[in-house]
N, C-alpha and C. Protein backbone atom coordinates (compact mmCIF):
# COMPACT_ATOMS: atom_id res chain seq x y z
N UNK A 1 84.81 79.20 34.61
CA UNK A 1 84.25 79.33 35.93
C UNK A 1 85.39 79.54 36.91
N UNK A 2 85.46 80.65 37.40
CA UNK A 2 86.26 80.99 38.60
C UNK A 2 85.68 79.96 40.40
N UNK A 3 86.97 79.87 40.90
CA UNK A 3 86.50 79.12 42.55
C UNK A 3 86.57 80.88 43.08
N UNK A 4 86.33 82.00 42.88
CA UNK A 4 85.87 82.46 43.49
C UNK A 4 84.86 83.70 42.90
N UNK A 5 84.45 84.53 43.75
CA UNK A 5 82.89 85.58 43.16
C UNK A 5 83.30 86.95 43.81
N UNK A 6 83.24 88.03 43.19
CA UNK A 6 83.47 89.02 43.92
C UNK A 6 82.62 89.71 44.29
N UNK A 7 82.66 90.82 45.53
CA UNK A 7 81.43 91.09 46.00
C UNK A 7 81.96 92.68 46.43
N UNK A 8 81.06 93.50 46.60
CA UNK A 8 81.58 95.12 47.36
C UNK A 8 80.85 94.91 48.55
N UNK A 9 81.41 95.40 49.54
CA UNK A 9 80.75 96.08 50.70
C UNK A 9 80.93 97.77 51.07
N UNK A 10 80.13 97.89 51.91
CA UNK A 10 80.49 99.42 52.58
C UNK A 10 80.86 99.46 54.02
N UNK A 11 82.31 100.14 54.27
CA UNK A 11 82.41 100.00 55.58
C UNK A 11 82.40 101.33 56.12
N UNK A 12 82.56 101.80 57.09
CA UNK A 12 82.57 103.64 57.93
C UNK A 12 84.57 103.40 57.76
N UNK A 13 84.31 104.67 58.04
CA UNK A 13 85.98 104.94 57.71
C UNK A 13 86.73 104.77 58.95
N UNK A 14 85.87 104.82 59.83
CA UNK A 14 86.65 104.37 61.25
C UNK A 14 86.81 102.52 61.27
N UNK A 15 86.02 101.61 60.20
CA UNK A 15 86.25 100.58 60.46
C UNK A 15 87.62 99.54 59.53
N UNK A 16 87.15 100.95 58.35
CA UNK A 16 88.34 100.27 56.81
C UNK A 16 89.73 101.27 57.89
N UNK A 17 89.65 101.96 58.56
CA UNK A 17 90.81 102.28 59.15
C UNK A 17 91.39 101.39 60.10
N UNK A 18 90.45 100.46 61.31
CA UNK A 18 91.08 99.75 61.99
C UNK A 18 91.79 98.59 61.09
N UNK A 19 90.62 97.94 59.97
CA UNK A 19 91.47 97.05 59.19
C UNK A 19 93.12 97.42 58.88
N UNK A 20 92.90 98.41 58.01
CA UNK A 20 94.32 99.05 57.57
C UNK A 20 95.41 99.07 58.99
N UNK A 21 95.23 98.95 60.14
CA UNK A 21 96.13 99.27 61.02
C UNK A 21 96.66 98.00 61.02
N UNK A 22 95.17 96.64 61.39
CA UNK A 22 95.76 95.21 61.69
C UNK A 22 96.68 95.05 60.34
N UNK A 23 96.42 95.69 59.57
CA UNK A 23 96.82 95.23 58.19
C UNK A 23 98.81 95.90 58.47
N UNK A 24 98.72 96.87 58.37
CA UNK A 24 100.23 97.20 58.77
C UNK A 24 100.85 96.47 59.82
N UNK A 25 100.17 96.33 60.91
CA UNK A 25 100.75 95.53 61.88
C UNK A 25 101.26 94.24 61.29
N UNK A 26 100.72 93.76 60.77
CA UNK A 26 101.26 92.22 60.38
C UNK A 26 100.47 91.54 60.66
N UNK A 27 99.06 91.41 61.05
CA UNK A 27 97.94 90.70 61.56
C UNK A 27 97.43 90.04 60.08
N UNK A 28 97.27 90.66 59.05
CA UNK A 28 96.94 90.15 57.99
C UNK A 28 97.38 90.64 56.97
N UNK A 29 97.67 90.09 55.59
CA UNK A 29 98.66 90.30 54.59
C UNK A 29 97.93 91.48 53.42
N UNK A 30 96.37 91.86 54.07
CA UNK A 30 95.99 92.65 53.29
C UNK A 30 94.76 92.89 53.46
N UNK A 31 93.59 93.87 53.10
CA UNK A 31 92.46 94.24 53.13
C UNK A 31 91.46 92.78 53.26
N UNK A 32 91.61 92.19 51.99
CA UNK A 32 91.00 91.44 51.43
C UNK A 32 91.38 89.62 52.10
N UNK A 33 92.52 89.76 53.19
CA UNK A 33 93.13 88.14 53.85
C UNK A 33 91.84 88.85 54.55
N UNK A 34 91.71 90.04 55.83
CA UNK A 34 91.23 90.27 56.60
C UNK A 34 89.99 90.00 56.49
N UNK A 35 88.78 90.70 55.39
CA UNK A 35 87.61 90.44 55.15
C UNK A 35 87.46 88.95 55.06
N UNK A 36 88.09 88.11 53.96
CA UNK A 36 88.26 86.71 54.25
C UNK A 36 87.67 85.35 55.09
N UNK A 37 88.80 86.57 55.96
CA UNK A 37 89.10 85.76 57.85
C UNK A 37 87.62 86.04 58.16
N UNK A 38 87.33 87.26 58.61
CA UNK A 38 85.94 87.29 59.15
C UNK A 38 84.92 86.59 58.85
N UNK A 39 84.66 86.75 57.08
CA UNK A 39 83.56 85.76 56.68
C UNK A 39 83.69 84.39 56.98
N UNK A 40 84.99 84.02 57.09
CA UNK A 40 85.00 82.58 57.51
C UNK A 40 85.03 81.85 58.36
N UNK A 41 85.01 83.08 59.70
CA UNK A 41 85.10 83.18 61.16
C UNK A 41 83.59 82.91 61.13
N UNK A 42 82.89 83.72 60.58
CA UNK A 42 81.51 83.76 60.86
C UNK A 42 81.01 82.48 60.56
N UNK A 43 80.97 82.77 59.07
CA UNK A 43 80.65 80.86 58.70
C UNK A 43 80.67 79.98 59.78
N UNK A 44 81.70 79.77 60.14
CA UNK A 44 82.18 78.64 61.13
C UNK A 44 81.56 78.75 62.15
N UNK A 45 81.35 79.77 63.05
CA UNK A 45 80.56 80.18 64.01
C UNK A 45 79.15 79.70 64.08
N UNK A 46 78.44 79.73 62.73
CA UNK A 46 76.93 79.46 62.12
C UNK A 46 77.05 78.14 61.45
N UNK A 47 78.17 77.17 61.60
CA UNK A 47 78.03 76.20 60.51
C UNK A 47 77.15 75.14 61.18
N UNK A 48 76.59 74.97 62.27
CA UNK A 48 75.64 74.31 62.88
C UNK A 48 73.91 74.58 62.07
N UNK A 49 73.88 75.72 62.47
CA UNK A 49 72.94 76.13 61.64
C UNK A 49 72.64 76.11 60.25
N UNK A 50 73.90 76.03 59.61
CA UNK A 50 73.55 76.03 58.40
C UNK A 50 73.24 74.52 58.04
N UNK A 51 74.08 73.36 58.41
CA UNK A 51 74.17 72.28 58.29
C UNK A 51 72.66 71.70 58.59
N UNK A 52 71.67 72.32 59.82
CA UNK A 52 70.43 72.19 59.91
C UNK A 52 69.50 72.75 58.82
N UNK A 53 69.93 73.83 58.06
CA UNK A 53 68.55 74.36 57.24
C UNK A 53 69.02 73.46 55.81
N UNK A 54 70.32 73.11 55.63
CA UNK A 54 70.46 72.50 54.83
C UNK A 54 69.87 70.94 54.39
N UNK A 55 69.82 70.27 55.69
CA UNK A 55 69.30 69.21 55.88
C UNK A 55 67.47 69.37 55.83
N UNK A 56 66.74 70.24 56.55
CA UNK A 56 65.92 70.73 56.15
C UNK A 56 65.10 70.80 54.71
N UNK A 57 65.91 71.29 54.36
CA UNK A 57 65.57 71.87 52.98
C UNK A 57 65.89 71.18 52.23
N UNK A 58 66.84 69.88 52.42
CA UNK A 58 67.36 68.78 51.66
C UNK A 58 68.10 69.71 50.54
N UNK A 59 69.00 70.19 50.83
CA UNK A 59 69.61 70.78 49.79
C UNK A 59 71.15 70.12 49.54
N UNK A 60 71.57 70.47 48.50
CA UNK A 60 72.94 69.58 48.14
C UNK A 60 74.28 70.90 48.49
N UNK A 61 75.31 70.29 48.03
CA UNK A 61 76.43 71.46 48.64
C UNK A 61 77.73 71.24 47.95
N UNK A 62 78.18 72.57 47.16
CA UNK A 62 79.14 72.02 46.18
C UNK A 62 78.96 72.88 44.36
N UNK A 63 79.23 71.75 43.48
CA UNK A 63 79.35 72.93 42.32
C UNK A 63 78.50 71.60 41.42
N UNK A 64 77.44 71.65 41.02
CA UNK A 64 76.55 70.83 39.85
C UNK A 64 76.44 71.42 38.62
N UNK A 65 76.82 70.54 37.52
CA UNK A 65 76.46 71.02 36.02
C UNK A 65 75.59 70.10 35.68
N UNK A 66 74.59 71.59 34.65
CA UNK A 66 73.49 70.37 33.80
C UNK A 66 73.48 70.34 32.20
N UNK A 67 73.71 69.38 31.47
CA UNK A 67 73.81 70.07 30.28
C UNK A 67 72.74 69.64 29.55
N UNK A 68 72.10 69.64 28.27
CA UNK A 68 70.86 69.27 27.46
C UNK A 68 70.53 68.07 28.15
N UNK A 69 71.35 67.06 27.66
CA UNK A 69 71.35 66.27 27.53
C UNK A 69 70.79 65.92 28.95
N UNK A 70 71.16 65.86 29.87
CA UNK A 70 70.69 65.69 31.39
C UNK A 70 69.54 66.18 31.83
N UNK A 71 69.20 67.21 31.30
CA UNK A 71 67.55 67.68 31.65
C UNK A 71 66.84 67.00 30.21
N UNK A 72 67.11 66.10 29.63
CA UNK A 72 66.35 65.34 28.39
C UNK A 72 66.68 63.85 29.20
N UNK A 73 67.34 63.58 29.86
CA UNK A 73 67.22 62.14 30.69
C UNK A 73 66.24 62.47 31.75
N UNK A 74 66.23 63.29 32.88
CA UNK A 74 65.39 63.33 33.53
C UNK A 74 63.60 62.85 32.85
N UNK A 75 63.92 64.03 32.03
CA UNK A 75 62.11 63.97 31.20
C UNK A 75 61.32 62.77 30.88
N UNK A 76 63.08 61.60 29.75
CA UNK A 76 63.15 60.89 29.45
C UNK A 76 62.09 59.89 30.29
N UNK A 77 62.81 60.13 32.01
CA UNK A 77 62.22 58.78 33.34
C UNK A 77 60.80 59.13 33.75
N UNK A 78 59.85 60.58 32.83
CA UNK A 78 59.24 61.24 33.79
C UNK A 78 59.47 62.16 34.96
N UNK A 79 60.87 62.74 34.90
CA UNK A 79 60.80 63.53 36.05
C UNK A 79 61.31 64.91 35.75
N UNK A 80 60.47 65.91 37.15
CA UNK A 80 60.90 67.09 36.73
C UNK A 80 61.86 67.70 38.35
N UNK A 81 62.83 68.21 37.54
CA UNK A 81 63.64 68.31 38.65
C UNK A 81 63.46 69.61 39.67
N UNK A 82 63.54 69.14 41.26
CA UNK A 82 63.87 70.08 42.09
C UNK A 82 65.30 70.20 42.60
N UNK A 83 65.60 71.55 41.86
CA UNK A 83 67.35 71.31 42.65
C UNK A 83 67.46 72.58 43.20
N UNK A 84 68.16 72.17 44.63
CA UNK A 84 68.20 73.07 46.14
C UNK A 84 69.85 73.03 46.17
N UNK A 85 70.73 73.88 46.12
CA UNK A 85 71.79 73.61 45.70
C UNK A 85 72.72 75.00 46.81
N UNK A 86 73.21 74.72 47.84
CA UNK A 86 74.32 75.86 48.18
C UNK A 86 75.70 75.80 47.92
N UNK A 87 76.35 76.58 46.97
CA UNK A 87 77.14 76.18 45.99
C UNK A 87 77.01 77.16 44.86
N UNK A 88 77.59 76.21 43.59
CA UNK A 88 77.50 76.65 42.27
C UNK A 88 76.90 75.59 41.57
N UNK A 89 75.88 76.34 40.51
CA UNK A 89 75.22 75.44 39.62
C UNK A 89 75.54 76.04 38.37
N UNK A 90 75.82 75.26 37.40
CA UNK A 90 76.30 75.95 35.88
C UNK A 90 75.29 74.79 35.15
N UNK A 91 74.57 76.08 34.29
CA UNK A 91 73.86 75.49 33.43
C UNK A 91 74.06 75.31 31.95
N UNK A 92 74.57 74.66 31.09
CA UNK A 92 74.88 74.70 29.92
C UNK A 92 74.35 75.66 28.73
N UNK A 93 74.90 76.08 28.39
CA UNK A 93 74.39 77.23 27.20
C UNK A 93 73.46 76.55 26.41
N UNK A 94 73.66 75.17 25.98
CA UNK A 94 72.81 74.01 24.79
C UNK A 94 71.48 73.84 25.71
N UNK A 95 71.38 74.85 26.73
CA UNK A 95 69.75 74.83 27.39
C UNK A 95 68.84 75.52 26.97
N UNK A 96 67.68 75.07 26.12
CA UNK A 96 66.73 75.98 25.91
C UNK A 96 65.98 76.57 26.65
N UNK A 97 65.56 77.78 26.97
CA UNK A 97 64.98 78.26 27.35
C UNK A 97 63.13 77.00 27.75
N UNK A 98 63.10 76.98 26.63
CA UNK A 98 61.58 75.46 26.83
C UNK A 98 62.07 74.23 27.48
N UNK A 99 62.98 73.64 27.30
CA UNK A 99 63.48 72.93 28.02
C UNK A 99 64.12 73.10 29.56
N UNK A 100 64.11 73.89 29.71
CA UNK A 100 64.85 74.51 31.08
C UNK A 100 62.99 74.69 31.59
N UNK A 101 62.27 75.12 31.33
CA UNK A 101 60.73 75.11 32.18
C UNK A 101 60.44 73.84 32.14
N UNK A 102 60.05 72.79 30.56
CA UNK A 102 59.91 71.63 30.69
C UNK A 102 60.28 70.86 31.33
N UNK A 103 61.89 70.73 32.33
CA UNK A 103 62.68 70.01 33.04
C UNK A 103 62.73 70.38 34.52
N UNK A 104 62.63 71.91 34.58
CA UNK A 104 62.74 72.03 36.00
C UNK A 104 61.50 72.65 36.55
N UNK A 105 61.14 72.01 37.83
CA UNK A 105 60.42 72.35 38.58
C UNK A 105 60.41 73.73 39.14
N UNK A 106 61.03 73.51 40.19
CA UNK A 106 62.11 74.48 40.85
C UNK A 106 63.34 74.90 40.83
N UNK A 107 64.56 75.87 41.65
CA UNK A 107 65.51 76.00 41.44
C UNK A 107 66.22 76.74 42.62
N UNK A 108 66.66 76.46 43.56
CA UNK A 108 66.90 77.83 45.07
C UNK A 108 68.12 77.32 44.81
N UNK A 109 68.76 78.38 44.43
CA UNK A 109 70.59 78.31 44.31
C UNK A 109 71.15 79.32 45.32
N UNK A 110 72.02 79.07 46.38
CA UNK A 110 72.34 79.66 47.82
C UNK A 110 73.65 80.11 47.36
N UNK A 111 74.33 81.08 46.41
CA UNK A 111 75.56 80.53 46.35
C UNK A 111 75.86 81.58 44.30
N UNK A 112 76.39 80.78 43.59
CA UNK A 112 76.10 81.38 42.14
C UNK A 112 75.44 80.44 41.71
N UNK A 113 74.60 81.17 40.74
CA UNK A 113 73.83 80.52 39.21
C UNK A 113 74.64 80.96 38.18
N UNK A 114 75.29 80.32 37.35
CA UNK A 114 75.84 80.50 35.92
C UNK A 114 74.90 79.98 34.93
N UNK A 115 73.84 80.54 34.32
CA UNK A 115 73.22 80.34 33.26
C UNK A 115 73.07 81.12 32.73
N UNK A 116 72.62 81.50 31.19
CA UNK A 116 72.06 82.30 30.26
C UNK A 116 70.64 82.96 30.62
N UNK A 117 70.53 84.38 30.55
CA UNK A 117 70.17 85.06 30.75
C UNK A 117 69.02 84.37 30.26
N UNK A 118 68.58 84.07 28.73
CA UNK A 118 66.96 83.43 28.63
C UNK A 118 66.98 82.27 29.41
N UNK A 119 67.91 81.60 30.02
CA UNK A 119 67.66 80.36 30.99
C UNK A 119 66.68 80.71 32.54
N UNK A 120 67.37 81.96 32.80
CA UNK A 120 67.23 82.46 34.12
C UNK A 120 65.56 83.35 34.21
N UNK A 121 65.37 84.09 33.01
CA UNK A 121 64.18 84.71 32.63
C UNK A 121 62.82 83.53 32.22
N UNK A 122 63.22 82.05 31.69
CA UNK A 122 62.54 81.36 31.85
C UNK A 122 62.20 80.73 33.09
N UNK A 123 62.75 80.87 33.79
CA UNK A 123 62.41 79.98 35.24
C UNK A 123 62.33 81.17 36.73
N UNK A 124 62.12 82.25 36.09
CA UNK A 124 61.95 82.99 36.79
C UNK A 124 61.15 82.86 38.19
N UNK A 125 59.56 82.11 37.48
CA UNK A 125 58.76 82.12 38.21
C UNK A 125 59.01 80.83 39.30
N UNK A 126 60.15 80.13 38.96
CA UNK A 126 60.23 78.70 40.01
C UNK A 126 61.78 79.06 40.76
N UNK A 127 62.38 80.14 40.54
CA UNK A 127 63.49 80.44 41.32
C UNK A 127 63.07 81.04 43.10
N UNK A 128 63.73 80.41 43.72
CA UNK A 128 63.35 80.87 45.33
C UNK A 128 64.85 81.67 45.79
């Protein structure tokens, strides 16, 4: 598991050009400090808001693993889990596909999901 995710955007050539200028100037050490900065400019800008829908939505924040064994304790107490997660959630490969419906309720991941493809196709219908 990487701490980071890569992503493409599209910019107009008049805008990947101003970057490239701050970028020669010495404003930032490269394409990618610059994009960075912004997203994290923004973030910060919105982190009020987010901190509200988060609370809202009772969601958690951060990186959660589940492995068999943990969605077979839940079951174990009677419970089926709702997890609201902005972040990363990694789901263990030793997840069955039946067990991954049997255990989870729901699933709104804001952020990455690392699970197995039959993990993700089973819970299709409870992913938000």
């Amino acid at each position: 598991m990487t701490d980071t995710e890569k992503i493409t955007i599209n910019l107009s050539p008049v805008d990947m050009g101003q970057i490239d200028l701050l970028v020669q100037e010495g404003f930032y050490s490269n394409r990618t400090d610059f994009i960075r900065s912004a997203i994290r400019n923004q973030l910060n800008t919105h982190s009020d808001s987010i901190k509200q829908v988060m609370v809202r939505k009772s969601m958690a924040f951060g990186v959660i693993s589940y492995s068999r064994s943990d969605l077979e304790k839940a079951l174990a107490k009677g419970k089926k889990l709702d997890i609201k997660l902005v972040g990363v959630a990694f789901f263990h490969n030793d997840i069955t596909p039946e067990l991954a419906r049997e255990a989870i309720q729901s699933l709104e991941v804001h952020g990455v999901l690392h699970a197995s493809e039959a993990f993700k196709q089973a819970l299709a219908d409870r992913m938000t």
